[in-house]
C-alpha atoms as a PDB file:
ATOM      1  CA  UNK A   1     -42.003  61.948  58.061  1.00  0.00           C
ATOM      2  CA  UNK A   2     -45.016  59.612  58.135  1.00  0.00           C
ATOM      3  CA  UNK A   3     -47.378  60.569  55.276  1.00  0.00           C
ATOM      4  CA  UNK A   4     -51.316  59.849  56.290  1.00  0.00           C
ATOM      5  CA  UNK A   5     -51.878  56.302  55.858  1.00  0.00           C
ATOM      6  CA  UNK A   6     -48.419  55.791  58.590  1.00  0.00           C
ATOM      7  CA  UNK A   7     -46.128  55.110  55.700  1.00  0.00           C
ATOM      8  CA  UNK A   8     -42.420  56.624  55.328  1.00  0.00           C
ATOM      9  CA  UNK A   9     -41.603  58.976  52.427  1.00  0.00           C
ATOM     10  CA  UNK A  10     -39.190  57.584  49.656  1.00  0.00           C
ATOM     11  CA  UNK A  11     -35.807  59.415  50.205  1.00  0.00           C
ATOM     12  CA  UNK A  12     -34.676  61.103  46.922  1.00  0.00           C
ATOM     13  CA  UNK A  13     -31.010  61.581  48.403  1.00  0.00           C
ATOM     14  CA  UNK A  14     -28.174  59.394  46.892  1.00  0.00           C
ATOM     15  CA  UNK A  15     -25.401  58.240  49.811  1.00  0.00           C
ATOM     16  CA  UNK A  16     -21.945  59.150  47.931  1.00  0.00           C
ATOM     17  CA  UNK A  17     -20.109  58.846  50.897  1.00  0.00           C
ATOM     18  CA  UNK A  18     -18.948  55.043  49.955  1.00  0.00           C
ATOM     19  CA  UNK A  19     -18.232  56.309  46.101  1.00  0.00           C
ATOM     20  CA  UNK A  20     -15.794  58.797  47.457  1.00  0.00           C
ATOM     21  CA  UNK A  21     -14.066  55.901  49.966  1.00  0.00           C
ATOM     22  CA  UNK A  22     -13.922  53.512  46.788  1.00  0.00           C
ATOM     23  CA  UNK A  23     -12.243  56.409  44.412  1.00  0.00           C
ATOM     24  CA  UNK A  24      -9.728  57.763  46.703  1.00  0.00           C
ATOM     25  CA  UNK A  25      -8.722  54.152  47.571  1.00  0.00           C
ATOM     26  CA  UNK A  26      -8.157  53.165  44.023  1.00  0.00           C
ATOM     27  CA  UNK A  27      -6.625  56.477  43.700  1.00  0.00           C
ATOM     28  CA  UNK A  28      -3.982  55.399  46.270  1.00  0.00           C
ATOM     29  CA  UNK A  29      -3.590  51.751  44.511  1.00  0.00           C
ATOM     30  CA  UNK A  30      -2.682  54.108  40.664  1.00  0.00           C
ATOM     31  CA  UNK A  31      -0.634  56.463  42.571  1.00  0.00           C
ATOM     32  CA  UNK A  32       1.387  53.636  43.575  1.00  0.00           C
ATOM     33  CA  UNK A  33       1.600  51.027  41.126  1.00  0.00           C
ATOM     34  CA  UNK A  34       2.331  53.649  38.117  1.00  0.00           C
ATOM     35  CA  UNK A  35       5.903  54.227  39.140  1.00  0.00           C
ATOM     36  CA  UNK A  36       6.799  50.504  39.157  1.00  0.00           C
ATOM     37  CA  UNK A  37       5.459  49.954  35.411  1.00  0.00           C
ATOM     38  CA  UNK A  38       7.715  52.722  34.305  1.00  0.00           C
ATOM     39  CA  UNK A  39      11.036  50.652  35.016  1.00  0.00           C
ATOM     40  CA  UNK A  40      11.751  49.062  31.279  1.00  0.00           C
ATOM     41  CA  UNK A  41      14.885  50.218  28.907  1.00  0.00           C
ATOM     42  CA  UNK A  42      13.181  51.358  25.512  1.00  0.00           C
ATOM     43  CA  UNK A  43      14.884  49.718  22.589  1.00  0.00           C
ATOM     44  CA  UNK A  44      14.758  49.951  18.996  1.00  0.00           C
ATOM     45  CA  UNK A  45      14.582  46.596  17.398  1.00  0.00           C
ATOM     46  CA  UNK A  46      14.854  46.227  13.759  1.00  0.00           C
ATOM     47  CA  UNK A  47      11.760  45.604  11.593  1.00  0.00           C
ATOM     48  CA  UNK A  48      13.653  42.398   9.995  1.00  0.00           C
ATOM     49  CA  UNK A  49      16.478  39.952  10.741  1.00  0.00           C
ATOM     50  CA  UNK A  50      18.556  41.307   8.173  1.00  0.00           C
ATOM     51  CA  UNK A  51      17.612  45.072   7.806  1.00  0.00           C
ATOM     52  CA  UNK A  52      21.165  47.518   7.037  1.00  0.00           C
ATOM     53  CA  UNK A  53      21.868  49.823   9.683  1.00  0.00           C
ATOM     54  CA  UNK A  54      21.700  53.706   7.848  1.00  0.00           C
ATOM     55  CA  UNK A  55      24.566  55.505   8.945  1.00  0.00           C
ATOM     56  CA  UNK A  56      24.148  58.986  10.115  1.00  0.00           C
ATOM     57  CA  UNK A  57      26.370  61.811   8.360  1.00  0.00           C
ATOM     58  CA  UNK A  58      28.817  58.851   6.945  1.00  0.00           C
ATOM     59  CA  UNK A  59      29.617  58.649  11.293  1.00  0.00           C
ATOM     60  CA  UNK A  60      30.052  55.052  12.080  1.00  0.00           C
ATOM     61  CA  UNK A  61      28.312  53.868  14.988  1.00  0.00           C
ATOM     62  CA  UNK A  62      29.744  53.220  18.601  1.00  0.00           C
ATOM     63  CA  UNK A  63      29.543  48.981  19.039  1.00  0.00           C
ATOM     64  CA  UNK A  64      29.595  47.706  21.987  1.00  0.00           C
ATOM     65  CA  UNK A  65      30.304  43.684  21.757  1.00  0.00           C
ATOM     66  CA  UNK A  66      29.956  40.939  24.517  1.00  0.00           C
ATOM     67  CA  UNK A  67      31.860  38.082  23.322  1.00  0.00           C
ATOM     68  CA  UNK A  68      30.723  34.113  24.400  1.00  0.00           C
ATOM     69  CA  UNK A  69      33.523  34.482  27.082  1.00  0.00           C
ATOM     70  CA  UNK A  70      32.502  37.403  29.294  1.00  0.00           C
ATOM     71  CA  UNK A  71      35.015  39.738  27.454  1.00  0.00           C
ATOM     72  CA  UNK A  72      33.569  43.061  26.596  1.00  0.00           C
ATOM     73  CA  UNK A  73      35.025  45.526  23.434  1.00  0.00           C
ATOM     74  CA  UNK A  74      34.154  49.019  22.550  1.00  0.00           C
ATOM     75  CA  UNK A  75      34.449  50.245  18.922  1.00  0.00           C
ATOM     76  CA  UNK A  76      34.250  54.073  18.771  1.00  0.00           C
ATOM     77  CA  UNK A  77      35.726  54.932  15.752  1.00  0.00           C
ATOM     78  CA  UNK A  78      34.979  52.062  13.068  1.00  0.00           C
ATOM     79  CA  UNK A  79      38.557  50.824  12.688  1.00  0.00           C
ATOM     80  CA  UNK A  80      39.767  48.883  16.042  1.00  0.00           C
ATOM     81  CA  UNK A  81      38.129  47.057  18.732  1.00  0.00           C
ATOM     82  CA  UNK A  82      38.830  47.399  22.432  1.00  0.00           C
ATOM     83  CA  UNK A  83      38.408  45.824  25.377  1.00  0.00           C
ATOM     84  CA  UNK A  84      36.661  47.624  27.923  1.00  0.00           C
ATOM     85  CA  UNK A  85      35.842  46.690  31.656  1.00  0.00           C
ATOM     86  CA  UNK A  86      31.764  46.679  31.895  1.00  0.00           C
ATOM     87  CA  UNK A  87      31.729  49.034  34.886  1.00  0.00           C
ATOM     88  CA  UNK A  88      33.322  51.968  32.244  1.00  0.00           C
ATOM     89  CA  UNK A  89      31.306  51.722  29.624  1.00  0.00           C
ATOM     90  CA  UNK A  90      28.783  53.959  31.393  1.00  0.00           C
ATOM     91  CA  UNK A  91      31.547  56.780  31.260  1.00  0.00           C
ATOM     92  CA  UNK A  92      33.239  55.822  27.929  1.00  0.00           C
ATOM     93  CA  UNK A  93      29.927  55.897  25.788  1.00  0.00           C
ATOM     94  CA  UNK A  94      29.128  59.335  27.256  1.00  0.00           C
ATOM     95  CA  UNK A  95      32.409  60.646  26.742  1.00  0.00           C
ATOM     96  CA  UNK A  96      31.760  59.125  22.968  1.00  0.00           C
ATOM     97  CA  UNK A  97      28.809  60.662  22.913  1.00  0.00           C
ATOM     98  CA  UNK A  98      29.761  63.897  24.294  1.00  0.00           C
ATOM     99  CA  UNK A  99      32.014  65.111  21.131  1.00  0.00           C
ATOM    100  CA  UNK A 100      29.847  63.717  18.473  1.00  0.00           C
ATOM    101  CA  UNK A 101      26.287  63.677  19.456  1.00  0.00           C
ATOM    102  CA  UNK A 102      23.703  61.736  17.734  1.00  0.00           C
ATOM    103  CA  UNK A 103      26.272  59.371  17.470  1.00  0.00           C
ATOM    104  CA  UNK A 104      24.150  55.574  16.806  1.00  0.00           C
ATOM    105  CA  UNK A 105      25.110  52.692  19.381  1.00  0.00           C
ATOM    106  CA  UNK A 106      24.220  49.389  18.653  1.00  0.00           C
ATOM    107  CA  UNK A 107      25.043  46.205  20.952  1.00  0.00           C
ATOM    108  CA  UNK A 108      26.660  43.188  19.199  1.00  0.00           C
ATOM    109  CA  UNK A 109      26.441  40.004  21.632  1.00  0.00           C
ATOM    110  CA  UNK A 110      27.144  36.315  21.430  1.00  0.00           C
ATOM    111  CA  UNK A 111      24.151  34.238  20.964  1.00  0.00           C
ATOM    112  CA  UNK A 112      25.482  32.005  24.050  1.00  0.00           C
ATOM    113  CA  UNK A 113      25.283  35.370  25.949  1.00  0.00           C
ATOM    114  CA  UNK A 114      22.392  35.552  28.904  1.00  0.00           C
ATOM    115  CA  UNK A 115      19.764  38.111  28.160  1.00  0.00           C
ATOM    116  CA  UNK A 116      20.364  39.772  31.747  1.00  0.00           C
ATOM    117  CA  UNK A 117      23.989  40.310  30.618  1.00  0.00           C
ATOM    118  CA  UNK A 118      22.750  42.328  27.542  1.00  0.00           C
ATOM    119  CA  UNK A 119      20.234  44.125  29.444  1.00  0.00           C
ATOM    120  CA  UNK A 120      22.581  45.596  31.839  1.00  0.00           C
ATOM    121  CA  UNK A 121      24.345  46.622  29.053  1.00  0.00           C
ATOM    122  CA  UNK A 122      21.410  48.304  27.847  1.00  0.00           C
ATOM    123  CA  UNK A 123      20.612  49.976  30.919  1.00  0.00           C
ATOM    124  CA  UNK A 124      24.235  51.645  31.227  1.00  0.00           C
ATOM    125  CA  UNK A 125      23.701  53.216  27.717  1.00  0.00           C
ATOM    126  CA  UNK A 126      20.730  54.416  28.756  1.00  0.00           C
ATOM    127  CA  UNK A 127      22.259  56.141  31.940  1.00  0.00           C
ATOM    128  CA  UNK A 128      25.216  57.511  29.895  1.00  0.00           C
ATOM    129  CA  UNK A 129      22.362  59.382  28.197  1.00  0.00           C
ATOM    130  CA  UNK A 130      21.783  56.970  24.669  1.00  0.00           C
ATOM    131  CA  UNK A 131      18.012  57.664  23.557  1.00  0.00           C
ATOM    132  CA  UNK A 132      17.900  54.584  21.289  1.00  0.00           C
ATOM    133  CA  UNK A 133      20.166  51.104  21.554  1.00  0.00           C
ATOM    134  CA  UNK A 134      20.156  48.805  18.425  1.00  0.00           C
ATOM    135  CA  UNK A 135      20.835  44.926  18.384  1.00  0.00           C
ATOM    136  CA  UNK A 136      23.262  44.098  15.589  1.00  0.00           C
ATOM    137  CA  UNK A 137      21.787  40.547  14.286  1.00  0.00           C
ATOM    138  CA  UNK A 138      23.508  38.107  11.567  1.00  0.00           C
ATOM    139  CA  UNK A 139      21.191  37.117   8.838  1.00  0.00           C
ATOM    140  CA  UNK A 140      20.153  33.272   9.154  1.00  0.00           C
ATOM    141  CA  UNK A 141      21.839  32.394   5.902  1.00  0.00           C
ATOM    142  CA  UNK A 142      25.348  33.227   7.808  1.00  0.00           C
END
């Protein structure tokens, strides 16, 4: 390896050993980390305050309402309210759902309700198989 004058020879290999420790460890920190961003409810907001819901097929939409005191109603067919126990909405939506599909649902709440009340709302539409939940808002002039 010693060239005439007792010097060494430049080495024209590259070491990638420590590259391939490096990738397959942030590899492993991806593979593990993706799942926990993927947790979130997706949710159509309206564009403005006050935009009009468009009705599908003249169908009126299922509303679910949280009133200021806890109480929860279901409105399936447009006409009459009812109160409805939180843990059934899961099962009452799909049923909803079930014989007229493409049904809209849209969440009316209190603005004295907490947001983790709503959200839990949100996430049992989302279980009972609802691909979009809208937020029914007043218009500020109301």
């Amino acid at each position: 390896m010693r060239g005439k004058h007792g010097r060494r020879k430049p080495m024209a290999e590259i070491n990638v050993v420590p590259y391939i420790d490096v990738t397959l460890v942030l590899l492993i920190i991806f593979m593990i980390t993706t799942p926990m961003l993927q947790t979130g409810v997706e949710v159509d907001l309206p564009k403005a305050e006050s935009a009009m819901v468009e009705q599908k097929d003249g169908e009126p939409p299922i509303v679910i309402s949280i009133k200021a005191q806890g109480e929860y109603y279901i409105n399936v067919d447009g006409q009459n309210d009812e109160r409805i126990e939180p843990d059934v909405i899961n099962d009452r939506v799909a049923l909803a759902l079930s014989s007229k599909p493409g049904t809209q649902v849209l969440i009316s709440a209190d603005k004295g309700i907490e947001y983790g009340t709503v959200v839990t709302v949100m996430a049992a539409l989302k279980n009972a198989g609802v691909p979009t939940v809208g937020l029914m808002t007043k218009p500020e002039d109301q």
